[in-house]
C-alpha atoms as a PDB file:
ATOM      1  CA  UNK A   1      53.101  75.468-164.329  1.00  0.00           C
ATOM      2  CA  UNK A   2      52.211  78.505-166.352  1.00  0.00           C
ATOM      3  CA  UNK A   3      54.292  80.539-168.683  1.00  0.00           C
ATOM      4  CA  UNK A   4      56.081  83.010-166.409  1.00  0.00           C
ATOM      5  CA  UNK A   5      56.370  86.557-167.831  1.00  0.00           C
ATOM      6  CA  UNK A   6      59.473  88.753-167.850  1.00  0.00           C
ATOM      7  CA  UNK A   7      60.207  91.472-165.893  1.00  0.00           C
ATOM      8  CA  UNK A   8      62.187  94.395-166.667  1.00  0.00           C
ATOM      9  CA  UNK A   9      63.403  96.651-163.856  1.00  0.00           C
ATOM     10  CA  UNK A  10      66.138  99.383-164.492  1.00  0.00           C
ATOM     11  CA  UNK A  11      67.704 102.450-163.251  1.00  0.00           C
ATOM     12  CA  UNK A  12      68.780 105.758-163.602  1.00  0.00           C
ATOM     13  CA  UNK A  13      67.189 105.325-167.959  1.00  0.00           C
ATOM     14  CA  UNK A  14      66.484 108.793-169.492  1.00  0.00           C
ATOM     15  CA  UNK A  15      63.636 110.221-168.612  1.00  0.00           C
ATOM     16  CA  UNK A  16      63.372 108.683-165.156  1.00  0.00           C
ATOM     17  CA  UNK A  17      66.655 109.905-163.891  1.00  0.00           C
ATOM     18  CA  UNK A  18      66.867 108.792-159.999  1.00  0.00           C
ATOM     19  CA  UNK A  19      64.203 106.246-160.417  1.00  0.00           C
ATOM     20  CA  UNK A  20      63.412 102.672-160.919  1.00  0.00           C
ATOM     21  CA  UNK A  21      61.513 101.637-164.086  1.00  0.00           C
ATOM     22  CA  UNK A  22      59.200  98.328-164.032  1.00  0.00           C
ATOM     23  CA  UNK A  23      57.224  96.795-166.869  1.00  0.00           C
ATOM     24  CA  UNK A  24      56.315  93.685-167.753  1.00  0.00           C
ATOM     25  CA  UNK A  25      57.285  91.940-171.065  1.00  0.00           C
ATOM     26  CA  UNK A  26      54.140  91.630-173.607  1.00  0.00           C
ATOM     27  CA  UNK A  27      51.248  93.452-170.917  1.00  0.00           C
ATOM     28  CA  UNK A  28      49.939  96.101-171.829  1.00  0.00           C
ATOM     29  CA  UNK A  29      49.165  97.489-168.575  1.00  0.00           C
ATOM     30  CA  UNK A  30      50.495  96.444-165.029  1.00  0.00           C
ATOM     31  CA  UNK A  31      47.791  95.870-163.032  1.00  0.00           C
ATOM     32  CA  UNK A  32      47.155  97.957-159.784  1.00  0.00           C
ATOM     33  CA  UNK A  33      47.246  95.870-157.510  1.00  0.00           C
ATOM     34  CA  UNK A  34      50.413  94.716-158.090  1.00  0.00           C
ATOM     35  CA  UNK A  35      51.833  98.524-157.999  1.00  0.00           C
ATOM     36  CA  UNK A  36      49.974  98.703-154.326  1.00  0.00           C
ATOM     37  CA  UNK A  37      51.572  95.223-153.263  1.00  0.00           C
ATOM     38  CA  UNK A  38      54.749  96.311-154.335  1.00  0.00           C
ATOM     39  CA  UNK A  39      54.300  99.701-152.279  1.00  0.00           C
ATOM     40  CA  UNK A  40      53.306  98.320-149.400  1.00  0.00           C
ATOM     41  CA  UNK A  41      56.008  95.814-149.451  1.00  0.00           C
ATOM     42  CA  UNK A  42      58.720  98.776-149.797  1.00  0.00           C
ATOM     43  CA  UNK A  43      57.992 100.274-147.135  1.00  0.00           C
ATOM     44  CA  UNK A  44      58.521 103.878-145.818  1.00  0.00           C
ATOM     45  CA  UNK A  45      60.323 106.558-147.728  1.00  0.00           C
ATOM     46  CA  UNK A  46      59.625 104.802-150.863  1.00  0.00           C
ATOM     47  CA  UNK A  47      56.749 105.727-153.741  1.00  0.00           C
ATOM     48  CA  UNK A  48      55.640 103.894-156.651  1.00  0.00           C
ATOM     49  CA  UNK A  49      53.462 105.227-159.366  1.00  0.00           C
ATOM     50  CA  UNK A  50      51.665 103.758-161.855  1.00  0.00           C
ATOM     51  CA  UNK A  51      51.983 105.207-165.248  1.00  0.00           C
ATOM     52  CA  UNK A  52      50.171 102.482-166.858  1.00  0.00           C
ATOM     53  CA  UNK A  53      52.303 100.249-169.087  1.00  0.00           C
ATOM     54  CA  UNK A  54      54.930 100.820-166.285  1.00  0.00           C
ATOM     55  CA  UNK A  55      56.093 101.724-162.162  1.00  0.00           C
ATOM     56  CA  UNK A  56      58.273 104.170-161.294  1.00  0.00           C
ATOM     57  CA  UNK A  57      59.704 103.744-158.198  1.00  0.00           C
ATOM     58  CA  UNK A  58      62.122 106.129-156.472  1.00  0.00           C
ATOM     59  CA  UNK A  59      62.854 107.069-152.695  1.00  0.00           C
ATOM     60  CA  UNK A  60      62.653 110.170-150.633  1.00  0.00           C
ATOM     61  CA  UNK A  61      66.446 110.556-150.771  1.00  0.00           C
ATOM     62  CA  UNK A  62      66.629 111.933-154.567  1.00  0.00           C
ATOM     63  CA  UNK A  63      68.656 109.039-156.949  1.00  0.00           C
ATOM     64  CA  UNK A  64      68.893 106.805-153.800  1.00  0.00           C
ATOM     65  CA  UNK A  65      69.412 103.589-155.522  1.00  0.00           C
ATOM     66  CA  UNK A  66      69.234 100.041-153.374  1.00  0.00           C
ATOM     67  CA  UNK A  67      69.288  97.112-156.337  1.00  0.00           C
ATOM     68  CA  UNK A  68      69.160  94.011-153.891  1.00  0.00           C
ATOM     69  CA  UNK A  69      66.564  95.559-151.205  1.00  0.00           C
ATOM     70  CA  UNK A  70      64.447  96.404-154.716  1.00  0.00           C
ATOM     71  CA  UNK A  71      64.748  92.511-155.670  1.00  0.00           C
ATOM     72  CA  UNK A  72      64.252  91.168-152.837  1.00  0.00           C
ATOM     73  CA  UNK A  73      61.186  93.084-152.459  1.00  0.00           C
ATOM     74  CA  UNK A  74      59.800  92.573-155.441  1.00  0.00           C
ATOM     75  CA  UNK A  75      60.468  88.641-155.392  1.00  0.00           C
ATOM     76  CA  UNK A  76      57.982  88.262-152.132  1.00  0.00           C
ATOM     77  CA  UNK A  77      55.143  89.990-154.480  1.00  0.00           C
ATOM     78  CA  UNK A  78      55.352  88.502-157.785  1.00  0.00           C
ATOM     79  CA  UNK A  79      55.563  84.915-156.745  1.00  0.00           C
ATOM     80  CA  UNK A  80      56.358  82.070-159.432  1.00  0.00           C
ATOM     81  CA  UNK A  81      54.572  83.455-162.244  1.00  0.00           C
ATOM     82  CA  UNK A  82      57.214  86.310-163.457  1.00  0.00           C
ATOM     83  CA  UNK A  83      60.599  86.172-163.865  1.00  0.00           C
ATOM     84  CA  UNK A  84      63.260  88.844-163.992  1.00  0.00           C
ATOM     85  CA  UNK A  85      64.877  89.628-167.208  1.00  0.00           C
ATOM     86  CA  UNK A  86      68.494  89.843-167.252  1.00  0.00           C
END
């Protein structure tokens, strides 16, 4: 088994009011297709954007905020290689 790297997801931080913040602990960029995965997993009414070192993710329905939907989401993309930071 590999080392499994950390991810950090949060909501609502300054700067991204309304929106979902991703990164991943010690890469320096998150790769694309893991941004398009992630899209395509969410489904309608949601966007994610890739701003490099980080996603934002936020829904149609300005500050609409779904944690668990999010996780679970996110969990059928990343696999076993990442885990989330608490």
């Amino acid at each position: 088994m590999t080392e499994q790297i950390k991810i950090y997801i949060d909501f609502d931080i300054a700067g991204h009011e309304g929106q979902y913040v991703f990164s991943l602990d010690g890469i320096s960029e998150v790769p694309f297709e893991l941004c398009h995965k992630f899209g395509d997993q969410l489904g309608f009414g949601w966007t994610v954007e890739h701003k490099g070192t980080s996603l934002e993710i936020f829904h149609e329905k300005q500050g609409y905020r779904d944690d668990n939907f999010i996780y679970n989401c996110l969990s059928k993309v990343i696999g076993e290689d990442f885990v989330l930071a608490g």
